[in-house]
Protein backbone atom coordinates (compact mmCIF):
# COMPACT_ATOMS: atom_id res chain seq x y z
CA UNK A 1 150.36 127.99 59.77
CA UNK A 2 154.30 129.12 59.87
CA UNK A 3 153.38 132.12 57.64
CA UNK A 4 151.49 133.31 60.95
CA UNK A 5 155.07 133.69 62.34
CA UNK A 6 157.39 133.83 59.43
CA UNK A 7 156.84 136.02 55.87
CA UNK A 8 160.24 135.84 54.88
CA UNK A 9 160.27 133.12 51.95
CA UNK A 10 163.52 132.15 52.50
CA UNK A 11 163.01 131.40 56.20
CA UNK A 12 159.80 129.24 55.40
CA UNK A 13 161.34 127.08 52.48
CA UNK A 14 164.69 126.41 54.99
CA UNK A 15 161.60 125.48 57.86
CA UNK A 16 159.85 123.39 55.87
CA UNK A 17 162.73 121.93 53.55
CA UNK A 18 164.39 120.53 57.23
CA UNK A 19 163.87 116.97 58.91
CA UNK A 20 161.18 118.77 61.08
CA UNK A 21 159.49 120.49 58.09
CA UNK A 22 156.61 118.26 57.59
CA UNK A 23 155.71 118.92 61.34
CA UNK A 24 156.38 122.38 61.54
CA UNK A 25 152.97 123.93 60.82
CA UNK A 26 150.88 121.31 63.47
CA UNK A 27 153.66 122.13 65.98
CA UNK A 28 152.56 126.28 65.53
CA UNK A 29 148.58 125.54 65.58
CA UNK A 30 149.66 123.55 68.56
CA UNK A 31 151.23 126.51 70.22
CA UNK A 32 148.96 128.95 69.14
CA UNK A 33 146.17 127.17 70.52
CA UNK A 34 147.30 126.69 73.47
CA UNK A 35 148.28 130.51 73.94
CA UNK A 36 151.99 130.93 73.15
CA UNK A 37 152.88 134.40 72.05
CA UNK A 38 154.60 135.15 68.56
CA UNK A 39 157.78 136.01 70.21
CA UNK A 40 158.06 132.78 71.85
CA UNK A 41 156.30 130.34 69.52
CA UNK A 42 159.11 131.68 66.79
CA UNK A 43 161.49 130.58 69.04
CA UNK A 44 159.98 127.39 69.99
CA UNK A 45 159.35 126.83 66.07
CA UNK A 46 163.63 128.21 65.08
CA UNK A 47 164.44 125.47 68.08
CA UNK A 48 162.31 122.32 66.11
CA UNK A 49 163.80 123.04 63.12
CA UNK A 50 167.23 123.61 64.87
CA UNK A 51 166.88 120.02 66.52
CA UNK A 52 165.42 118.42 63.33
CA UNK A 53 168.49 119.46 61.33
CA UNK A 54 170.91 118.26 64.51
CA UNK A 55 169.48 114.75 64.51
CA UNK A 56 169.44 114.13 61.04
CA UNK A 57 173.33 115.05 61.41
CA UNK A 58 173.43 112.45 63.92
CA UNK A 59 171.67 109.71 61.75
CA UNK A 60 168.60 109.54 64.32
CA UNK A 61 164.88 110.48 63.55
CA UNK A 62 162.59 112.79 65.37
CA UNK A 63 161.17 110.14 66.93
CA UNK A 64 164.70 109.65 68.16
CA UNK A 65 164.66 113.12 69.76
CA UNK A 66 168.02 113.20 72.58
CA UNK A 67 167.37 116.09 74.76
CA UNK A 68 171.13 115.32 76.47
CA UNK A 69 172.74 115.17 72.88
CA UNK A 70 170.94 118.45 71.42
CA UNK A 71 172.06 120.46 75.01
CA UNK A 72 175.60 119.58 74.40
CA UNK A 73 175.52 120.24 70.59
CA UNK A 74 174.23 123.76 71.73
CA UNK A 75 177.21 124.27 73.99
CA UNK A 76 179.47 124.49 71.03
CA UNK A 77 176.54 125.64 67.82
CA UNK A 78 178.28 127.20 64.58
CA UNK A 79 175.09 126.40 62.99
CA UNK A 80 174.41 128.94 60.43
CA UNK A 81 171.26 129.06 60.41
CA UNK A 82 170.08 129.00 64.29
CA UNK A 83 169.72 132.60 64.73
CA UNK A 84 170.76 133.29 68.15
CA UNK A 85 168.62 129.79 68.91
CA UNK A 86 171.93 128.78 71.07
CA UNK A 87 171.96 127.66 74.42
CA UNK A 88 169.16 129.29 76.39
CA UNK A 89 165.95 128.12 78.34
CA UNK A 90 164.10 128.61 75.20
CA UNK A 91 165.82 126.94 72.43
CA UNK A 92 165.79 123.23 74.91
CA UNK A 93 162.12 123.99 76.32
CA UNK A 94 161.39 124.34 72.54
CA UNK A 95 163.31 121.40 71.24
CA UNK A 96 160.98 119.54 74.28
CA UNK A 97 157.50 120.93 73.20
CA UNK A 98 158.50 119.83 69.75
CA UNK A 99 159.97 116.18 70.82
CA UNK A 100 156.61 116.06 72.41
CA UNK A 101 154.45 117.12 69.45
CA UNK A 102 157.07 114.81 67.22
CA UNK A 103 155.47 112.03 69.03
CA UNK A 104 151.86 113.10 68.91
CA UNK A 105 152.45 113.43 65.14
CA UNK A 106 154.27 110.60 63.82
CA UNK A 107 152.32 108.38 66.05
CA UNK A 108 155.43 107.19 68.16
């Protein structure tokens, strides 16, 4: 489902090879279904991965999703890899939608 966002390989094998990976293709039928445009779900689906690689720093799961910890980590982001997924509306309403798929998921 991410290659109806994403061709590049590179960008899908970083998706997928992240702490969010495994969730990353139900999280974009998720939004596609429910009527998210490409533009958006793309950066809905950068933010998941974004947050998935910021926990795993942090030694917590996805199920341990911190909204509070993720805003402040995006206050100060070097991340390579977060292209221009920094501190805006969309990268924490993102991170949200995914905490909340996360849970429908994993079954937390």
């Amino acid at each position: 489902m991410l290659e109806t966002y994403f061709s590049a390989a590179k960008m899908l094998g970083h998706l997928r090879s992240g702490p969010s990976g495994p969730y990353l293709d139900g999280f974009a039928a998720a939004l596609e279904q429910q009527g998210y445009g490409p533009a958006t779900a793309v950066r809905y689906l950068r933010a998941a991965a974004h947050i998935g690689h910021v926990m795993a720093e942090q030694g917590a799961g996805l199920t341990d999703v911190d909204l509070a910890a993720f805003d402040e980590h995006l206050r100060t982001c070097r991340c390579p890899r977060a292209k221009g997924g920094r501190r805006n509306h969309h990268t924490i309403y993102g991170a949200r939608r995914k905490r909340s798929a996360a849970a429908l998921l994993i079954g937390a």
